[in-house]
Structures are given as structure tokens and as C-alpha cells.
Protein backbone atom coordinates (compact mmCIF):
# COMPACT_ATOMS: atom_id res chain seq x y z
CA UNK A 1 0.00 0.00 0.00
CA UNK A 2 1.37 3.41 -0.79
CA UNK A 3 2.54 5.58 2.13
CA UNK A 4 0.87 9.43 1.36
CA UNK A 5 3.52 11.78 1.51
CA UNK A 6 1.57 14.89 4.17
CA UNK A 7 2.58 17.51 1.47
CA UNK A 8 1.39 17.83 -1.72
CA UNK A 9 4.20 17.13 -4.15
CA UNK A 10 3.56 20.14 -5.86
CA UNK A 11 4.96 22.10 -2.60
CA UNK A 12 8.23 19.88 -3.37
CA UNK A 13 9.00 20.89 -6.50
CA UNK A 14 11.53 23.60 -7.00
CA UNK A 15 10.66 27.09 -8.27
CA UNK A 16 12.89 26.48 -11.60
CA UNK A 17 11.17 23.60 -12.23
CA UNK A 18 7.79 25.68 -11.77
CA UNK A 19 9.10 28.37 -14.07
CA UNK A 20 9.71 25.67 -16.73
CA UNK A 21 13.76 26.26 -16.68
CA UNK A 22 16.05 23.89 -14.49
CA UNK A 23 17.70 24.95 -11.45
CA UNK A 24 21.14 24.24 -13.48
CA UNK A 25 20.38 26.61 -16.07
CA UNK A 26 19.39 29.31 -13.72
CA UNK A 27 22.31 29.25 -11.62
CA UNK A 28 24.53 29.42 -14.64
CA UNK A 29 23.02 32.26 -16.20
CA UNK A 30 23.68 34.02 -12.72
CA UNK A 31 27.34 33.11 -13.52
CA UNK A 32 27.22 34.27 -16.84
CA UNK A 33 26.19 37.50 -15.85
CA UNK A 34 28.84 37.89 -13.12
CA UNK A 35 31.45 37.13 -15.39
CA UNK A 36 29.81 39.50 -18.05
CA UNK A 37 30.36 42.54 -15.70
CA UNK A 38 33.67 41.05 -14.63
CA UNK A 39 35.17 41.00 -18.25
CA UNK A 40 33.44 44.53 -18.73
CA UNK A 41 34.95 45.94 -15.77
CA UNK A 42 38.23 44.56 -16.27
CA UNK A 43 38.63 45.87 -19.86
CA UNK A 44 37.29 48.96 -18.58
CA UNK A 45 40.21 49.45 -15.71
CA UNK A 46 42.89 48.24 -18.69
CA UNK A 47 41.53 51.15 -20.73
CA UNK A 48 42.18 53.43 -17.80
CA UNK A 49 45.34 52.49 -17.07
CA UNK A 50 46.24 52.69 -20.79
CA UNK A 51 45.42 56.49 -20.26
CA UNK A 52 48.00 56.93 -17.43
CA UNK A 53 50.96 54.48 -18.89
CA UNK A 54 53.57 56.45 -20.86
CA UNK A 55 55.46 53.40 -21.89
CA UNK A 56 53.93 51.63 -25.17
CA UNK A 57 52.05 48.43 -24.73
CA UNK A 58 52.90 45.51 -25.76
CA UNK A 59 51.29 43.29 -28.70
CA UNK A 60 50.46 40.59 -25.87
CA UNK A 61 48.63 43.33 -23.62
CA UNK A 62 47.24 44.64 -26.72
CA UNK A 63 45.67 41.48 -27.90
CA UNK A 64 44.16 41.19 -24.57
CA UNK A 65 42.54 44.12 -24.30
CA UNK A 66 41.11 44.08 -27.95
CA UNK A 67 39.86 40.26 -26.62
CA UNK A 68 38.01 41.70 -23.65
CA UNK A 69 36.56 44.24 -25.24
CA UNK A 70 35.49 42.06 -28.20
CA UNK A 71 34.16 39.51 -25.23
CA UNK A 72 32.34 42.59 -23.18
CA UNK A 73 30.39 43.54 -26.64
CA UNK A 74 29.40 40.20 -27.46
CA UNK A 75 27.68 39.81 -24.22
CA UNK A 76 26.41 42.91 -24.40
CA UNK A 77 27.16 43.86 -20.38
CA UNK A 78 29.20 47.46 -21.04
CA UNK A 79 27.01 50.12 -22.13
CA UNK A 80 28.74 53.03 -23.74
CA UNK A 81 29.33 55.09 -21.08
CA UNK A 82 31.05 58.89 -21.42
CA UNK A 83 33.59 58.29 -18.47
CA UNK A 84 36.21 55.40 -17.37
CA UNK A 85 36.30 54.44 -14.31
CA UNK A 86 39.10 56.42 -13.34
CA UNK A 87 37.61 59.30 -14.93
CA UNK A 88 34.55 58.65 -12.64
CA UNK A 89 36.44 58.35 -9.44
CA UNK A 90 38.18 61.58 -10.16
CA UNK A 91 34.60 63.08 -10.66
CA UNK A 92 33.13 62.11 -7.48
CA UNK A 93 36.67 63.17 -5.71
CA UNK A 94 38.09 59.73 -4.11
CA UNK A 95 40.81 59.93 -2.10
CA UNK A 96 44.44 59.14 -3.75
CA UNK A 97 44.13 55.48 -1.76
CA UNK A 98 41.15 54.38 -3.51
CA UNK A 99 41.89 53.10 -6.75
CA UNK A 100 40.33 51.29 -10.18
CA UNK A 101 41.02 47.74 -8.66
CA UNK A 102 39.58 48.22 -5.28
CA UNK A 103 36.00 49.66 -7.28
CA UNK A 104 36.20 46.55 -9.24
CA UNK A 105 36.70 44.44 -6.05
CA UNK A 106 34.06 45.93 -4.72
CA UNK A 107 31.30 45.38 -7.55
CA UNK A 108 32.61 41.87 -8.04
CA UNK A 109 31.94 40.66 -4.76
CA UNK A 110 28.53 42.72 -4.57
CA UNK A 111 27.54 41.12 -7.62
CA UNK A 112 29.00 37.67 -5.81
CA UNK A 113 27.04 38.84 -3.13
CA UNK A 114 23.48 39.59 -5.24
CA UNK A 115 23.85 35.77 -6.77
CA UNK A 116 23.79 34.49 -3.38
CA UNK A 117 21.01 36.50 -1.84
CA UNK A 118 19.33 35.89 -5.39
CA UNK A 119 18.58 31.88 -4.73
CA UNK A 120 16.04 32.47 -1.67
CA UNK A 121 14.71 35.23 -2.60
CA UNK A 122 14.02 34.03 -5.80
CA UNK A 123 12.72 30.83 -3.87
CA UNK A 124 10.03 33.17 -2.06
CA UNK A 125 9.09 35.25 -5.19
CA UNK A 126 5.58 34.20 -7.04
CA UNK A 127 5.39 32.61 -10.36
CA UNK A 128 8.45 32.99 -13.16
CA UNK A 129 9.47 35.85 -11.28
CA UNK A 130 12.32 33.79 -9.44
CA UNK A 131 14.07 33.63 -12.90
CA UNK A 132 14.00 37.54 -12.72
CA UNK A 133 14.87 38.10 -9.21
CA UNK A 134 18.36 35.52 -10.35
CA UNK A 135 19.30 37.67 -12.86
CA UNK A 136 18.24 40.92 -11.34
CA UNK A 137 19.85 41.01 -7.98
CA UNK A 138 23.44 39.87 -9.41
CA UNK A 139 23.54 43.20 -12.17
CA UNK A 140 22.37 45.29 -9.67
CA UNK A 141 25.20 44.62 -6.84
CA UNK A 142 27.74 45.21 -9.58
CA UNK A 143 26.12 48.51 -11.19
CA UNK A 144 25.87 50.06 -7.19
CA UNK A 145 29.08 50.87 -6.94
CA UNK A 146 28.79 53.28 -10.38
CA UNK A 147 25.39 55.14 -9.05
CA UNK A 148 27.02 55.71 -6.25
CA UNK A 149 29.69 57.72 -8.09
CA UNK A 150 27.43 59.16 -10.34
CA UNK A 151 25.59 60.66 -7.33
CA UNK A 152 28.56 62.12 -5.76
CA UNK A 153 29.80 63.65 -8.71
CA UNK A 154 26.74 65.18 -9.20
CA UNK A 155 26.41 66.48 -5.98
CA UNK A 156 30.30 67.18 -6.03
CA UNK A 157 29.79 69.19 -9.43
CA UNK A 158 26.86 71.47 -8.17
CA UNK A 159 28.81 72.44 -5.28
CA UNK A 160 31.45 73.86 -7.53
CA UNK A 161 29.51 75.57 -9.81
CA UNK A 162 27.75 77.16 -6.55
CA UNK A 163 31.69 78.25 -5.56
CA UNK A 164 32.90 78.82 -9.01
CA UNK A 165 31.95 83.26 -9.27
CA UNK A 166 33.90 83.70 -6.00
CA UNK A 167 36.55 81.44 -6.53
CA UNK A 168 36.84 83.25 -10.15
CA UNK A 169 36.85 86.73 -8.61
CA UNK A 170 39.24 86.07 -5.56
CA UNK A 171 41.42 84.51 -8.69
CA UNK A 172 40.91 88.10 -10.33
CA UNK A 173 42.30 89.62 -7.71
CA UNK A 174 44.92 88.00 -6.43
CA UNK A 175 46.44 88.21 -9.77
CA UNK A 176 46.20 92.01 -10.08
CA UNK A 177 47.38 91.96 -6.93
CA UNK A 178 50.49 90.48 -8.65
CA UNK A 179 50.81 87.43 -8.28
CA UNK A 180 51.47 84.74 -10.95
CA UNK A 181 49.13 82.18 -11.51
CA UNK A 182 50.20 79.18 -9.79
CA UNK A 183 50.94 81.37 -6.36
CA UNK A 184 47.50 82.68 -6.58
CA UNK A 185 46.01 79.49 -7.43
CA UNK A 186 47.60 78.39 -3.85
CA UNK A 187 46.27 81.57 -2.05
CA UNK A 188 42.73 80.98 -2.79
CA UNK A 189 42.59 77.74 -2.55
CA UNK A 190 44.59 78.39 1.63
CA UNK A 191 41.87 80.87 1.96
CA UNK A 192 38.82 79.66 0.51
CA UNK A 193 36.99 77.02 1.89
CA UNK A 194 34.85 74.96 -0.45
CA UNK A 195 35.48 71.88 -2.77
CA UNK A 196 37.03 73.91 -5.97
CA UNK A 197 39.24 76.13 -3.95
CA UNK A 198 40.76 72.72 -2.67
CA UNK A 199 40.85 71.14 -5.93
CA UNK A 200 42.92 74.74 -6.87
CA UNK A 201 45.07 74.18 -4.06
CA UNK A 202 46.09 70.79 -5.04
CA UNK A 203 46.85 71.38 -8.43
CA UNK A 204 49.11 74.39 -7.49
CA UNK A 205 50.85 71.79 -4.99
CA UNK A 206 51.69 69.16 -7.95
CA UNK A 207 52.84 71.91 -9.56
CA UNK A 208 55.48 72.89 -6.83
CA UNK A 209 56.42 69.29 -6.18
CA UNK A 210 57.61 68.75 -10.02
CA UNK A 211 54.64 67.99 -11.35
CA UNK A 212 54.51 69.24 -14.96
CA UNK A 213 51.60 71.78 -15.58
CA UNK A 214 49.90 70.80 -18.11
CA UNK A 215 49.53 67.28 -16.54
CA UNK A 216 48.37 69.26 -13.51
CA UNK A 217 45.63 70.89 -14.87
CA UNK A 218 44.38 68.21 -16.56
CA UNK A 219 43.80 66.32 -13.43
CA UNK A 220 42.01 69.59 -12.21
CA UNK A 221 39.75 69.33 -14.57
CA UNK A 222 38.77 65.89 -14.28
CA UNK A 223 38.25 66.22 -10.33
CA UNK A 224 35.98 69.54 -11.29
CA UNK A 225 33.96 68.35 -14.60
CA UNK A 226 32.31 71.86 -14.89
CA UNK A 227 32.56 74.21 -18.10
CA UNK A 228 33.13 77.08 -15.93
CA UNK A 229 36.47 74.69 -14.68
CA UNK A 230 37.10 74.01 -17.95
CA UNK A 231 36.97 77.80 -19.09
CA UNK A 232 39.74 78.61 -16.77
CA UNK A 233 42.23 76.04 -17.13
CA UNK A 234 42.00 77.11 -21.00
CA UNK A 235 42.98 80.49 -19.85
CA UNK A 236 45.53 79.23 -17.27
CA UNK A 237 47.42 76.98 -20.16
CA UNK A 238 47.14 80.12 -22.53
CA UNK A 239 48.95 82.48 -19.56
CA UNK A 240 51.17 79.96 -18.80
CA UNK A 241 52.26 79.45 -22.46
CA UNK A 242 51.79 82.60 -23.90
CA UNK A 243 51.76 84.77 -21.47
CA UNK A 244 48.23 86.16 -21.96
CA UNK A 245 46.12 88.44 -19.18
CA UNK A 246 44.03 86.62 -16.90
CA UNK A 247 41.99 89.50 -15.14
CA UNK A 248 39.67 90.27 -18.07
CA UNK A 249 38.72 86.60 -18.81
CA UNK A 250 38.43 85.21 -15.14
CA UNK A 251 35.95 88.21 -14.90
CA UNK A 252 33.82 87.27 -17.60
CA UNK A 253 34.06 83.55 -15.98
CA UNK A 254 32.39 84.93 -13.12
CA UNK A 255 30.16 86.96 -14.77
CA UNK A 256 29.29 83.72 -16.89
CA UNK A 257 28.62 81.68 -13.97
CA UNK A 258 26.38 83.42 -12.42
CA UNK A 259 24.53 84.32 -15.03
CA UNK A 260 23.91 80.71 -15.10
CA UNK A 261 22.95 79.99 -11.63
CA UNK A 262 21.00 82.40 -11.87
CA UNK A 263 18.98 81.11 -15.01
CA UNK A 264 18.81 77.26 -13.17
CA UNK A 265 17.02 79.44 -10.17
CA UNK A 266 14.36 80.66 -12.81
CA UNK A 267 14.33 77.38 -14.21
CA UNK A 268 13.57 75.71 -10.89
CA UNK A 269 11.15 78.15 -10.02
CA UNK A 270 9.17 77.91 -13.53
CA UNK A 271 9.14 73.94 -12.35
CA UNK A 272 8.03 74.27 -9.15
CA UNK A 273 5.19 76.58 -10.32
CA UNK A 274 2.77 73.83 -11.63
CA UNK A 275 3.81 71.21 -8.90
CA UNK A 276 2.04 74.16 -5.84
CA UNK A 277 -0.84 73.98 -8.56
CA UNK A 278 -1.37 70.70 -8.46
CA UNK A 279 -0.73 70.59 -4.35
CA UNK A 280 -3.66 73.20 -4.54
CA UNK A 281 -5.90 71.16 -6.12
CA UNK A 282 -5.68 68.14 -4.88
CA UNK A 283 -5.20 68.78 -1.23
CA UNK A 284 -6.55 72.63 -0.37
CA UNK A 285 -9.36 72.93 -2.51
CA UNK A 286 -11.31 69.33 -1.28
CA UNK A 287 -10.51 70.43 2.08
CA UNK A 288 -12.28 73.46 2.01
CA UNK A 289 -15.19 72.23 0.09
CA UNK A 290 -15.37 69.51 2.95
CA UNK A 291 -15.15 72.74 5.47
CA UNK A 292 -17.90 74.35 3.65
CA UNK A 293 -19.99 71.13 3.22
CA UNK A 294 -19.38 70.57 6.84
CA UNK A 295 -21.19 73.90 7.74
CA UNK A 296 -23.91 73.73 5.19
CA UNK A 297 -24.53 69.63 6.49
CA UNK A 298 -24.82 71.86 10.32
CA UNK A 299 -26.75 74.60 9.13
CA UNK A 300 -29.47 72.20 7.47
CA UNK A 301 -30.21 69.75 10.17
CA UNK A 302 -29.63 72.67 13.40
């Protein structure tokens, strides 16, 4: 006589095997995509330090990166993306001790970590969803890592372009006052305290240790992405170089810049306009209507 098992076997069978696709297949397209983002990230930091290396590659190194890349494309995991990785560490203003490899240590094992959390919770989730929740979980622990720096730059960059008119004029005057450019980078970057006038003050500090200037400003400008930055390390490199004035232009750079601060106020206010509109009408206009029913409902039954 058959023994009844107490559950149904339908309770014993496996969420894969509900979803139609074996458990197998499911943990190996986890895997795939880990090593996707791995071989994206990797040729990404390879192109970065290609960037910084001043000695040629070799064919071998060559051929490795063209492999990744090729590899990255084919499964489709890098999106074209405007920055490196170094670029975007310099944006969001990392520390000197944090560096391309420990980023991509860090998304690897959150993505290691996502692929692990993904097999119960995919175990909990309803229906064919599981086979989402596999893949979903092991992308998003490797792309957390790049919103966070995305975020910080962004926040980083607004806070410079908030700083940027001062830092332009005090600029403007210190070199009337006489001094050449690189001294009165220092100065206002010793006495003005804010993100850019550090940023100034480090680049003026390569500078003194040997640093060549050129090389200087272009890490400047990559640790302060803004087109008001931008605008006056042109002008630096053309006083450095040629030997042209600096007063006139770093006061139209202040002049520029808050002429567009000021336009992003207007342009903030013209947003918020219609948002109090619709606040109005869905929250203050009901409640007096209720205020006046209310009184009306009083007046007719008193």
C-alpha cells in the first residue's frame, strides 16, 4: 500500500522547475552574468590604465585588451558610457588610496554577493518571477558601486559651480594683486573654503612638487567636470604658455557663472510653479469644500 507523503508534491518541487527552466540553467546564467560585468569591468580598468601608462604596450597586452573588449560587446554587459572608471572616481573626488582595482573588487563581490542573496529570494518570489529576481539582484550589486559615483559627482559638481563666481573673482584679484598664476592658485585655494578652492590648491601643490603643468591641470579638470572649470584652465594653459592676461577673462568667468545659476534658479522656479498647482488642487481645494460642506450639512439639520 502506498505511504501518502503529508505535502502535496507540488509544494516539493523547486521554483525552476515551476518556471519551466532547471535549477542548473538558472544558476549558470547568474554566472554568466557575473562574469559578463567582470570582463566589462576589467577591460574597462585596462583602458584606464592605458590612459596613465607612458610606456607603449605591448602586442600581448594589446591582444588582450582588444579580446576583452570584443568579449564585453558580445555579451552585451558594457554600455557606452562617457567616463572610465578612473575618470569617474576623479569626478566624485576619491581619495588618492582608492583606486580602479579596489571599485572593481568591490562590484565583483557585490555582484558575488546579489547571486547568493538571489537563490532564496528568488525561492520566495511568485510565479516565473524567481528567474528575474536571479538575474536581477546579481547586475544590480555590480552597477551600485557606479550610481554611487554618479551621485557624488553630481552632488560634487553642483557644489562647484555654486563656488565657481567667487573662486573666479578672488582669482581676479589676487592676480592684479600680482601674483602669478600658480601662487594665486595656492592663495585661494589656503583661503577659501569649499570643494574647488581645494581642488585649486592641489593642483598648485603638484605643480610645486615637479609635477609638470599641463599634466596638472588636466587632473584639475577631471576632479571639477564643470565648463566654468574648464573655461579657466583654458585660460591658465594660454597664460602659462603665452603669457596672456588673466583679469579680463576670469571676470567674464564669473560673470558667466552666475549668469547661469541664476537662469537654473528661474528654471527651478518655472518647475516648481505647476507642482504648488497641483498641491492646490488636490489637497486645499477638497478640504475646504469639505469645510464648507461641513457647515452647510450643520446649518441644514440645526
Amino acid at each position: 500500500m502506498p505511504v501518502l507523503s503529508p505535502h502535496p508534491a507540488s509544494e516539493a518541487i523547486p521554483l525552476a522547475a515551476l518556471a519551466g527552466v532547471p535549477a542548473a540553467v538558472v544558476l549558470a546564467g547568474a554566472a554568466g552574468c557575473v562574469a559578463a560585468f567582470a570582463i566589462a569591468g576589467l577591460a574597462d580598468a585596462l583602458t584606464a590604465r592605458r590612459t596613465r601608462r607612458t610606456r607603449p604596450a605591448t602586442p600581448a597586452r594589446r591582444l588582450l585588451r582588444r579580446a576583452l573588449r570584443t568579449a564585453a560587446g558580445g555579451f552585451g554587459a558594457r554600455a557606452p558610457a562617457p567616463l572610465s572608471l578612473h575618470a569617474r572616481l576623479d569626478a566624485a573626488g576619491a581619495s588618492p588610496p582608492l583606486t580602479t582595482a579596489d571599485v572593481m573588487a568591490a562590484k565583483l563581490a557585490l555582484a558575488a554577493t546579489g547571486a547568493l542573496a538571489a537563490l532564496p529570494a528568488a525561492s520566495a518570489a511568485p510565479g516565473r518571477l524567481g528567474v528575474a529576481v536571479v538575474a536581477a539582484l546579481p547586475v544590480a550589486g555590480f552597477l551600485a558601486p557606479d550610481a554611487v559615483l554618479r551621485r557624488r559627482a553630481a552632488r560634487r559638481a553642483a557644489r562647484i559651480e555654486l563656488e565657481l563666481p567667487d573662486v573666479a573673482d578672488l582669482l581676479r584679484v589676487a592676480v592684479e594683486a600680482g601674483l602669478p598664476p600658480t601662487r594665486a592658485l595656492a592663495e585661494v585655494g589656503r583661503r577659501h573654503p569649499g570643494v574647488l578652492a581645494a581642488e585649486l590648491r592641489a593642483a598648485a601643490a603638484r605643480t610645486a612638487l615637479g609635477v609638470a603643468h599641463d599634466e596638472a591641470l588636466d587632473r584639475l579638470v577631471r576632479r571639477a567636470p564643470v565648463a566654468g572649470v574648464r573655461q579657466l584652465v583654458a585660460a591658465l594653459r594660454r597664460a602659462h604658455r603665452h603669457g596672456a592676461p588673466l583679469h579680463d577673462v576670469l571676470a567674464a568667468i564669473a560673470a558667466d557663472a552666475r549668469a547661469e545659476r541664476a537662469r537654473r534658479l528661474r528654471d527651478r522656479a518655472a518647475r516648481a510653479a505647476p507642482k504648488i498647482q497641483l498641491v492646490v488642487a488636490l489637497l486645499l481645494v477638497p478640504a475646504v469644500l469639505l469645510l464648507v460642506a461641513a457647515g452647510l450639512a450643520t446649518h441644514l439639520t440645526g
